[in-house]
Protein backbone atom coordinates (compact mmCIF):
# COMPACT_ATOMS: atom_id res chain seq x y z
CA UNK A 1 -37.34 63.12 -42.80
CA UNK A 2 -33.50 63.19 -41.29
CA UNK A 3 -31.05 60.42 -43.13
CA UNK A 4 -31.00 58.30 -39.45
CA UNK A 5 -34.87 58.32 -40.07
CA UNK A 6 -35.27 57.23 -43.39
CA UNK A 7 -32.11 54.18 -43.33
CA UNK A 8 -33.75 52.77 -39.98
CA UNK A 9 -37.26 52.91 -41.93
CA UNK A 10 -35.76 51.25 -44.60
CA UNK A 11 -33.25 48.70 -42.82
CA UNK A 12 -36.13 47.49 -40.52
CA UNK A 13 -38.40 47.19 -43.36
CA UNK A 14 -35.74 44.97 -45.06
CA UNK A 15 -34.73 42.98 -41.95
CA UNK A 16 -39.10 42.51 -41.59
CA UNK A 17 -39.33 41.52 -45.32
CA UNK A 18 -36.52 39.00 -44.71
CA UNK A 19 -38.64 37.42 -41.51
CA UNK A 20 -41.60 37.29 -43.42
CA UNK A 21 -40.60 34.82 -46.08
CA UNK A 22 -41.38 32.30 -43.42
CA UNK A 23 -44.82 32.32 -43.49
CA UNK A 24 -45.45 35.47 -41.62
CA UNK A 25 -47.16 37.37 -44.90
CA UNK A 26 -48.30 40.70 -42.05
CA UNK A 27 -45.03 41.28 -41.34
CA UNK A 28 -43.49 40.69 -44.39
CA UNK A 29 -45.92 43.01 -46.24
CA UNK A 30 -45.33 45.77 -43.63
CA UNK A 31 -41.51 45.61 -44.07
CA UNK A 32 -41.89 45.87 -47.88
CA UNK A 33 -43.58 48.82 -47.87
CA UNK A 34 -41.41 50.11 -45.51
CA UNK A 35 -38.37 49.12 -47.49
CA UNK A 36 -40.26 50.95 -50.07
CA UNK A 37 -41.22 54.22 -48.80
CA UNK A 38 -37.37 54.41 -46.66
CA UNK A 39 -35.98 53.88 -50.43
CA UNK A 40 -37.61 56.48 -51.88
CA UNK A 41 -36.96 58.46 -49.35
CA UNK A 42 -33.24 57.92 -49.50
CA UNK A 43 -33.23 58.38 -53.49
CA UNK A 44 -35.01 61.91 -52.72
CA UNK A 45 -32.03 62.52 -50.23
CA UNK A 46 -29.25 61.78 -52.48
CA UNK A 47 -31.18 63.87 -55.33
CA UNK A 48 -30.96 60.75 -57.58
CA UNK A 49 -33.41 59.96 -59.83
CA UNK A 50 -31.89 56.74 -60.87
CA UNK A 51 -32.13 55.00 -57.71
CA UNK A 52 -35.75 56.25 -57.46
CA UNK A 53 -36.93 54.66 -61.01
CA UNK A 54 -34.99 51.13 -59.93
CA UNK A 55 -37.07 51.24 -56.60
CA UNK A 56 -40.36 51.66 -58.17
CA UNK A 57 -39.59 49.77 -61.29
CA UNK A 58 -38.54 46.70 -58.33
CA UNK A 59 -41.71 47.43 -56.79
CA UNK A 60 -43.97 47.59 -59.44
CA UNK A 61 -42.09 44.18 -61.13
CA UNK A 62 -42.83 41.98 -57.76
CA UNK A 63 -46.39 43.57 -57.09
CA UNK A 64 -47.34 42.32 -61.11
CA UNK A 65 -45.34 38.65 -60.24
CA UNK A 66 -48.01 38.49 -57.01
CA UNK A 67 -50.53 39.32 -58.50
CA UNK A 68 -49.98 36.71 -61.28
CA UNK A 69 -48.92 34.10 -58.75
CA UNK A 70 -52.29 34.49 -56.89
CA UNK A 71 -54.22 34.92 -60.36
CA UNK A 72 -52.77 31.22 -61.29
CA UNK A 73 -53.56 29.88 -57.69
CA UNK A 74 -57.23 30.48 -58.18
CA UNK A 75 -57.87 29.74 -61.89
CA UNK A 76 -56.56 26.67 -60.67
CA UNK A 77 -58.60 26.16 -58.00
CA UNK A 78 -61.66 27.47 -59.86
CA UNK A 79 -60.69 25.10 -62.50
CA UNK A 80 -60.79 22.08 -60.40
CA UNK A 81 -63.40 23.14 -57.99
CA UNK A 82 -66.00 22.97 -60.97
CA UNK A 83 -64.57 19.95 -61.44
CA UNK A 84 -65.73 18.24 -59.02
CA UNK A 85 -69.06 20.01 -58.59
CA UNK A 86 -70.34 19.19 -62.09
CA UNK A 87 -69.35 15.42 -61.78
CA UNK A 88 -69.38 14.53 -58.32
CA UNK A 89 -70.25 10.78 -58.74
CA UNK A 90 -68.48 9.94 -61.40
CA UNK A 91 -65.29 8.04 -61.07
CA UNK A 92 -62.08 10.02 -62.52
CA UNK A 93 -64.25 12.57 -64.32
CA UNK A 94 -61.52 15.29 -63.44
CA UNK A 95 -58.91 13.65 -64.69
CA UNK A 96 -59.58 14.94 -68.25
CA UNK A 97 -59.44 18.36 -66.85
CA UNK A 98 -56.11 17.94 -64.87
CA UNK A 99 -53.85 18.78 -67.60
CA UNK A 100 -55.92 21.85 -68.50
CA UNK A 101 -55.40 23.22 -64.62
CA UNK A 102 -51.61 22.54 -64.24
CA UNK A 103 -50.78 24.01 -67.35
CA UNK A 104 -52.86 27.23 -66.69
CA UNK A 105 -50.72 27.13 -63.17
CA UNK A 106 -47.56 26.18 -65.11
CA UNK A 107 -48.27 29.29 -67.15
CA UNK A 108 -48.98 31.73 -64.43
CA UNK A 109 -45.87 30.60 -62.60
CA UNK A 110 -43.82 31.66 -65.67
CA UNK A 111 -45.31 34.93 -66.19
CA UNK A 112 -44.56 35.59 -62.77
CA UNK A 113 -41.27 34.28 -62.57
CA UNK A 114 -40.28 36.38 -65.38
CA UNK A 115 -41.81 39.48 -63.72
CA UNK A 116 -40.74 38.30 -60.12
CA UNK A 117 -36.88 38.04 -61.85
CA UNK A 118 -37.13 41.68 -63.62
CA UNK A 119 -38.18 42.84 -60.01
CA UNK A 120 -34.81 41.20 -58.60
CA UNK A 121 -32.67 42.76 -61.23
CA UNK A 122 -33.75 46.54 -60.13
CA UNK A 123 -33.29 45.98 -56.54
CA UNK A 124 -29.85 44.63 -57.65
CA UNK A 125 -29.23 47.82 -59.57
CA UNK A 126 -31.33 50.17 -56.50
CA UNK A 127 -28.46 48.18 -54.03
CA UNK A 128 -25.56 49.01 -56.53
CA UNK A 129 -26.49 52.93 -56.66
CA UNK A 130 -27.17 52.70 -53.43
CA UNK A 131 -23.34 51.74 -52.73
CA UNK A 132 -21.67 54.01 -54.75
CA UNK A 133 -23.91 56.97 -52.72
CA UNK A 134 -22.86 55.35 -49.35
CA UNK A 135 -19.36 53.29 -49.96
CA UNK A 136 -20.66 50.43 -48.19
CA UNK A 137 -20.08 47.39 -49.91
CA UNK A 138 -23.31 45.49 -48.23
CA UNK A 139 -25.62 46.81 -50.35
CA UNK A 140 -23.68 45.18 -53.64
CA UNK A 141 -23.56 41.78 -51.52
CA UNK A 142 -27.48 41.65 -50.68
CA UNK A 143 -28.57 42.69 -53.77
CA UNK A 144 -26.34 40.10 -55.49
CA UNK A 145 -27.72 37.58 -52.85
CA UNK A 146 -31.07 38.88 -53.39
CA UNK A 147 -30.79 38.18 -57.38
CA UNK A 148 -29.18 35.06 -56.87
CA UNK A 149 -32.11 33.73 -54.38
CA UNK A 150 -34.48 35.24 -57.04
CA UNK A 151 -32.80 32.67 -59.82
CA UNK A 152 -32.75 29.56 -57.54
CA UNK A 153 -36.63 30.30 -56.16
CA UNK A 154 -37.45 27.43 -58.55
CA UNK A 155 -35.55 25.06 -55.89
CA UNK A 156 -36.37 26.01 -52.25
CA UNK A 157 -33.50 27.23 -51.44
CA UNK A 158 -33.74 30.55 -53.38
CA UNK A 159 -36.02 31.28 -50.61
CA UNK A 160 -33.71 31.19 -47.69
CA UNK A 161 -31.48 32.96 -49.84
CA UNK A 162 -33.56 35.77 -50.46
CA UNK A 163 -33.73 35.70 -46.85
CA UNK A 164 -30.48 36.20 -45.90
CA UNK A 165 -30.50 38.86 -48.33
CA UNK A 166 -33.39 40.93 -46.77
CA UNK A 167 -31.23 40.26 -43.35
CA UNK A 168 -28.11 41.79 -45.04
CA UNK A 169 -29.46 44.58 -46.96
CA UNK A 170 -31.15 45.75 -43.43
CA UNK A 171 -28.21 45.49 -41.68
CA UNK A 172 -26.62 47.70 -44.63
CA UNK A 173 -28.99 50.51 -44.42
CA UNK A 174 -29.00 50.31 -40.32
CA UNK A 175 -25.45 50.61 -40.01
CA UNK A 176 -24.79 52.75 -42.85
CA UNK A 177 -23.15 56.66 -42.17
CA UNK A 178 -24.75 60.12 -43.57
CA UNK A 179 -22.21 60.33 -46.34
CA UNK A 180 -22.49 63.96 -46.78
């Protein structure tokens, strides 16, 4: 693929990623992958094998931090589900099983956390590389943003921030020149 192929395949897949965080998982999902492929893509162009191991390492990272974030959702509704369907009648019978169910959600929510911030770190380092290849300074700014929205998930607002990330990181790779 030419260099104008790959950035808009990866700067629309970032832009899509960054719309998806509000509730629009389809879209989302499609611009991650395409923010994945474009970035391979792009480390294969600039011969750098660097910037390929941060990409999959980032990719890798947040697929293991969903997967434990849905794993925790469901033990927890598992948990509680039986709950109520082997004492139905009886007043506050779940209540002894409560604790058990938020701390095996409390745990999840760590391990993927943990994983979700390693993820965050290598697209930081991905965006870095990815600067010094193209001298545009955007790709240092989103990734800080993105690692910075990555920390304050824990309050909403990391959210939005990893929003506006997505949005500048897109706009980074769109508007970015063939450097050689």
């Amino acid at each position: 693929m030419s260099f104008d192929t790959v950035k808009t395949l990866a700067g629309v897949g970032a832009i899509l990623a960054g719309v998806g965080i509000f509730g629009y998982v389809v879209p989302s999902i499609i611009g991650i992958i395409l923010f994945f492929i474009g970035m391979l893509e792009l480390a294969n162009y600039f011969n750098d094998s660097k910037l390929r191991l941060d990409v999959i390492y980032w990719f890798v990272f947040g697929l293991i931090a969903l997967i434990l974030l849905a794993s925790g959702i469901i033990a927890t509704v598992i948990t509680y589900h039986s709950v109520i369907i082997t004492y139905p009648m009886i007043p506050y019978s779940g209540v002894r099983f409560i604790l058990p169910g938020l701390l095996t959600l409390v745990i999840f929510i760590i391990a993927a956390a943990v994983f979700f911030l390693l993820s965050a770190i290598y697209l930081r380092r991905a965006m870095e590389v990815m600067s010094i290849h193209t001298n545009e300074g955007l790709f240092n700014t989103g990734g800080l943003i993105y690692l910075i929205g990555a920390i304050l998930t824990f309050i909403i607002i990391g959210i939005f921030i990893i929003m506006i990330a997505w949005i500048v990181i897109g706009i980074a790779l769109i508007s970015v020149k063939e450097s050689r």
